[in-house]
Protein backbone atom coordinates (compact mmCIF):
# COMPACT_ATOMS: atom_id res chain seq x y z
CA UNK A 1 3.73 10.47 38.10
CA UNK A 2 2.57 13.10 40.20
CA UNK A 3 2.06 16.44 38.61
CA UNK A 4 3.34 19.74 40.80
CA UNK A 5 -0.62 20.21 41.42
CA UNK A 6 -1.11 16.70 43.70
CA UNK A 7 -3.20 14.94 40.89
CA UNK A 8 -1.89 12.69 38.30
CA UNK A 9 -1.02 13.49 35.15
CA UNK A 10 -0.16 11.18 32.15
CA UNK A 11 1.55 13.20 29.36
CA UNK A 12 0.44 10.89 26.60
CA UNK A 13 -2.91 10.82 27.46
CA UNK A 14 -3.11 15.17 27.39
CA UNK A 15 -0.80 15.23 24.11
CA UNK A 16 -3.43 12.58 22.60
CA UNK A 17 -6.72 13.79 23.71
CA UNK A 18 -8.55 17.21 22.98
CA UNK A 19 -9.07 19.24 25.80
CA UNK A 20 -9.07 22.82 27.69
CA UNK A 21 -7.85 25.12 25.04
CA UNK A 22 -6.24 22.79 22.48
CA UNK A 23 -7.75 20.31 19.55
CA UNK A 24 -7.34 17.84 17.40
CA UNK A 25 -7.22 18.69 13.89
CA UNK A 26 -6.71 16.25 10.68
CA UNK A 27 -5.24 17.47 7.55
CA UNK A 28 -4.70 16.44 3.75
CA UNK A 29 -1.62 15.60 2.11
CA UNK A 30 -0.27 18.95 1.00
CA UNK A 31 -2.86 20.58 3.41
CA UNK A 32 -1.26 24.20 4.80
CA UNK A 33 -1.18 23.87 8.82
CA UNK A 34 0.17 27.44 9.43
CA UNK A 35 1.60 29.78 6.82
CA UNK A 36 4.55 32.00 7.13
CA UNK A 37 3.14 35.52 8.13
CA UNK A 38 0.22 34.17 9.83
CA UNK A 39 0.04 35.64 13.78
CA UNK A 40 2.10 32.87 16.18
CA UNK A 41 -0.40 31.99 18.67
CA UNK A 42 -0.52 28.24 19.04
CA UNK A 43 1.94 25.34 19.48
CA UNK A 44 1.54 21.95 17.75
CA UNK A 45 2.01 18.49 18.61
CA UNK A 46 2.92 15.77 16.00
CA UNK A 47 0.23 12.80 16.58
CA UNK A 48 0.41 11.43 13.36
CA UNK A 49 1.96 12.39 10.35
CA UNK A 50 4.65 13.71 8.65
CA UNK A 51 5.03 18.01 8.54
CA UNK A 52 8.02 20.04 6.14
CA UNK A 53 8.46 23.21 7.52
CA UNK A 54 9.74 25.44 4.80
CA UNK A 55 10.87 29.43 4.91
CA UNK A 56 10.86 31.50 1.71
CA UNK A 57 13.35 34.28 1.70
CA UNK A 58 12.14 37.92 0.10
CA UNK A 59 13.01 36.89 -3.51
CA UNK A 60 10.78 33.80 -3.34
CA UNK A 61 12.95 31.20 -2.95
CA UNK A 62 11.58 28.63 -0.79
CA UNK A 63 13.72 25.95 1.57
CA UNK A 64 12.54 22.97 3.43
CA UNK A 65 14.02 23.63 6.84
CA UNK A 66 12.93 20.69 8.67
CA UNK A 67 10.39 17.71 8.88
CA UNK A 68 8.67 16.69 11.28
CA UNK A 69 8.14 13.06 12.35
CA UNK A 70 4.78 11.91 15.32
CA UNK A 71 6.21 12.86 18.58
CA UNK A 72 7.42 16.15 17.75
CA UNK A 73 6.49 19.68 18.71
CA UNK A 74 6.90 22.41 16.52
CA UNK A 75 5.40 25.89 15.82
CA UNK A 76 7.02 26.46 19.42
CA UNK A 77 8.22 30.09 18.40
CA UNK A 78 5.13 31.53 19.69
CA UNK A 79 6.65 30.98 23.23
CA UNK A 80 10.03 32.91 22.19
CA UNK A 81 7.78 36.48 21.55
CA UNK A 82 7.86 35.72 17.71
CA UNK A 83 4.55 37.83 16.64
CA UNK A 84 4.08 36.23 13.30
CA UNK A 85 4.94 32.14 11.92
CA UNK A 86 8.81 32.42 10.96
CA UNK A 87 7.62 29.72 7.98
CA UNK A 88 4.90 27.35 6.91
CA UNK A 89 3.98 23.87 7.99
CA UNK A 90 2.32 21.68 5.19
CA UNK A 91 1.55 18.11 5.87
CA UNK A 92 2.85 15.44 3.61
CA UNK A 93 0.38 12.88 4.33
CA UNK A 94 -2.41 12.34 6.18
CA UNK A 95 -1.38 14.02 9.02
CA UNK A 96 -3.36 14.50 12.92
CA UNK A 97 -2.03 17.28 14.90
CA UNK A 98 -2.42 18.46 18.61
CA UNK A 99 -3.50 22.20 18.44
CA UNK A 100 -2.24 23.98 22.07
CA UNK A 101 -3.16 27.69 23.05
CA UNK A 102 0.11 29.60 23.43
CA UNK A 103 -1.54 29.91 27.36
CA UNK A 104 -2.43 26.74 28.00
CA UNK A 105 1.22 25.39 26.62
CA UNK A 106 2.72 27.80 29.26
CA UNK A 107 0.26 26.90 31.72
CA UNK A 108 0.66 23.02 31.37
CA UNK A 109 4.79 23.27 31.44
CA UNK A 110 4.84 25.39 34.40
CA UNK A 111 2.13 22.87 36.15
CA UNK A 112 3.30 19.52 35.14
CA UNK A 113 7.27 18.71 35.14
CA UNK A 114 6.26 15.58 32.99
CA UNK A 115 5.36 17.08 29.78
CA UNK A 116 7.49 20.05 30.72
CA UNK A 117 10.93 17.54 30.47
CA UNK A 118 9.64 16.10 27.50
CA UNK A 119 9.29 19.06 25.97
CA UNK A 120 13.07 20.40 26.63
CA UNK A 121 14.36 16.84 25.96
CA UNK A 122 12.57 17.56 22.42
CA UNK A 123 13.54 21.48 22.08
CA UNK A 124 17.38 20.50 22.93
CA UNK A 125 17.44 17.62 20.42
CA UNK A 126 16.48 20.50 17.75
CA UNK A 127 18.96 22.27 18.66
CA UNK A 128 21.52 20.12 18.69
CA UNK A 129 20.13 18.93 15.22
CA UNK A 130 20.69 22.78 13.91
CA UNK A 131 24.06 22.61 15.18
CA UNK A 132 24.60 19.42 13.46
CA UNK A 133 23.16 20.69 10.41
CA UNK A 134 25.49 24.12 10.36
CA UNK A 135 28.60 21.90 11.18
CA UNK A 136 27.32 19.98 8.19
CA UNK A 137 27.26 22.55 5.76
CA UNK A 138 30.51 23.81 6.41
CA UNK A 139 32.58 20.88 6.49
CA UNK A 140 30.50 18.11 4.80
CA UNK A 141 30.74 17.75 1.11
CA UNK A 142 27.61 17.00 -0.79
CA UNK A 143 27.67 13.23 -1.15
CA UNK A 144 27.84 12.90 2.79
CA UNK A 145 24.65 15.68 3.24
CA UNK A 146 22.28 14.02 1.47
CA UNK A 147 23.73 10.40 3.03
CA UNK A 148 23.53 11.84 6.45
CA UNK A 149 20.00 13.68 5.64
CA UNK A 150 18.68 10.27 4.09
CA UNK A 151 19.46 8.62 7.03
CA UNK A 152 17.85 11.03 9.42
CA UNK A 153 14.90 11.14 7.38
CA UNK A 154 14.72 7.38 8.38
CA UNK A 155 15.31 8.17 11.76
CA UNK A 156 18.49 5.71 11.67
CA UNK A 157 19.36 4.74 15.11
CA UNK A 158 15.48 5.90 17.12
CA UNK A 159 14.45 4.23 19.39
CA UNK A 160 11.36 2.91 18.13
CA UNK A 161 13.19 1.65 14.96
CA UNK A 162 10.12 2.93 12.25
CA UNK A 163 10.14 1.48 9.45
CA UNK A 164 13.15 3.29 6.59
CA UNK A 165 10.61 3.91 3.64
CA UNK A 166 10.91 7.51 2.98
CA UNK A 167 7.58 8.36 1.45
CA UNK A 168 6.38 11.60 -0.02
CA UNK A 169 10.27 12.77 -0.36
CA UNK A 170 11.47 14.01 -3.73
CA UNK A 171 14.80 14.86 -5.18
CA UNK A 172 13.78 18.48 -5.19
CA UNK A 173 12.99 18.56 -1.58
CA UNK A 174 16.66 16.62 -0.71
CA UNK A 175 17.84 19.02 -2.90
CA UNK A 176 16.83 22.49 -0.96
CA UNK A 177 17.48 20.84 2.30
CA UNK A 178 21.31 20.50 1.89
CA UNK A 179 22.02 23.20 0.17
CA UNK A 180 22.59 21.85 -3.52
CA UNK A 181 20.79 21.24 -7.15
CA UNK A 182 18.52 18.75 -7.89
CA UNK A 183 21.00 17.08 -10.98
CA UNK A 184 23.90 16.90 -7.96
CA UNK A 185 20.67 14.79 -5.94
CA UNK A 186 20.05 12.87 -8.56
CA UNK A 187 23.64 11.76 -9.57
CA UNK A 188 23.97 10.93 -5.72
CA UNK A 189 21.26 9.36 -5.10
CA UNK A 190 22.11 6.56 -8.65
CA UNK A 191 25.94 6.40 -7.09
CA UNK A 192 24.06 4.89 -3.92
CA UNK A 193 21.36 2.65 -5.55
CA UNK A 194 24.10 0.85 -7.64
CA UNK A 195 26.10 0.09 -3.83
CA UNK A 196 23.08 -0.97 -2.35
CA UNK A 197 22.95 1.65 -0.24
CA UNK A 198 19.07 2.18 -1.05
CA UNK A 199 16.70 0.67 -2.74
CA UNK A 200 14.78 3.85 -5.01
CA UNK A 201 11.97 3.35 -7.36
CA UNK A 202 9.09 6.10 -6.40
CA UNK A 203 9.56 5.35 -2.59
CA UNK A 204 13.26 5.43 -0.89
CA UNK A 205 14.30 2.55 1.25
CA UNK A 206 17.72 3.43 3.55
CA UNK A 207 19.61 0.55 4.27
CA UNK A 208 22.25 0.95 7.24
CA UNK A 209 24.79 0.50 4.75
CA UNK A 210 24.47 3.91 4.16
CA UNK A 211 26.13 4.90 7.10
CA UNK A 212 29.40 4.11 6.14
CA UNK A 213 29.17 6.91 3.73
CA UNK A 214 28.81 9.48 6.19
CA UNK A 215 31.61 7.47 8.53
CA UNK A 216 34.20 7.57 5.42
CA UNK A 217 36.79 10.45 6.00
């Protein structure tokens, strides 16, 4: 495709490369990408990877807000005139992210319509995942949560059907993300093993099975 400056552009080849005011960086399993506080000046790229993005309120308690698969962008509030990092992104395994210059991200979505759809197509599929996630709290009861967040976590119905091995997820981390104890987790999470629902024994394996749980009115 042609970008809006005559030349060609390829999108994967700039989100995969280093360049004009952005970089590669590799990090550790448990390795601190930005912490909440720090000044919001950059915007990241998911190469490779998995990311939990966490918040921790003023009394200390800490929730996992989201996690971040390759292919996604995040740390985007530094285009919204947010000063400071809202919360922290920690990698959860060995993880390769695409470091962008708050500029250069403006600079590259006004200049190439390319990378600019694919990032809306990825900033609209957020937010109709917060929506999702709201609706879910409200109305859902625990047992379909954690179904429905297992089954995101395995990115049930992508496109590029990855492999459903959760790795690196524990019951505490299910736990903060919908909202409930660890025990409640735990006495889900045996209720679906002994359906065959998953397979759980260190690692968590989603079969499609457990759709049906989030299907069952």
């Amino acid at each position: 495709m042609k970008s809006r400056q005559g030349g060609s552009f390829s999108p994967q080849a700039y989100l995969g490369s280093a360049g004009e005011s952005r970089r590669v960086a590799e990090f550790r399993p448990r390795q601190p990408i930005f912490s909440q506080g720090e000044p919001a000046d950059t915007v990241m790229y998911l190469q490779k990877g998995s990311v939990k993005f966490t918040v921790v309120n003023e009394s200390g308690r800490e929730a996992v807000v989201a996690i971040f698969a390759p292919g996604d962008f995040f740390g985007e509030g530094s285009m919204t005139g947010q000063a400071s990092r809202i919360g922290s992104a920690t990698a959860m395994e060995p993880t390769t992210v695409l470091i962008i210059a708050k500029t250069e991200m403006i600079r590259v979505l006004h200049a190439e319509n390319e990378l600019s759809d694919r990032f809306i197509t990825c900033m609209l599929a957020r937010n109709s995942r917060v929506q999702a996630d709201l609706i879910d709290q409200l109305f859902n009861s625990t047992e379909k949560r954690l179904a429905r967040t297992l089954l995101l976590l395995a990115h049930y119905g992508g496109e590029d059907h990855p492999a459903a091995v959760l790795h690196k997820v524990s019951q505490e981390m299910l736990a903060e993300m919908i909202g409930t104890t660890r025990s409640r987790v735990s006495m889900f999470m045996n209720k679906f093993r002994k359906l065959g629902f998953i397979e759980y024994d260190g690692e968590i394996k989603v079969n499609k099975s457990l759709l049906s749980v989030v299907l069952h009115e």
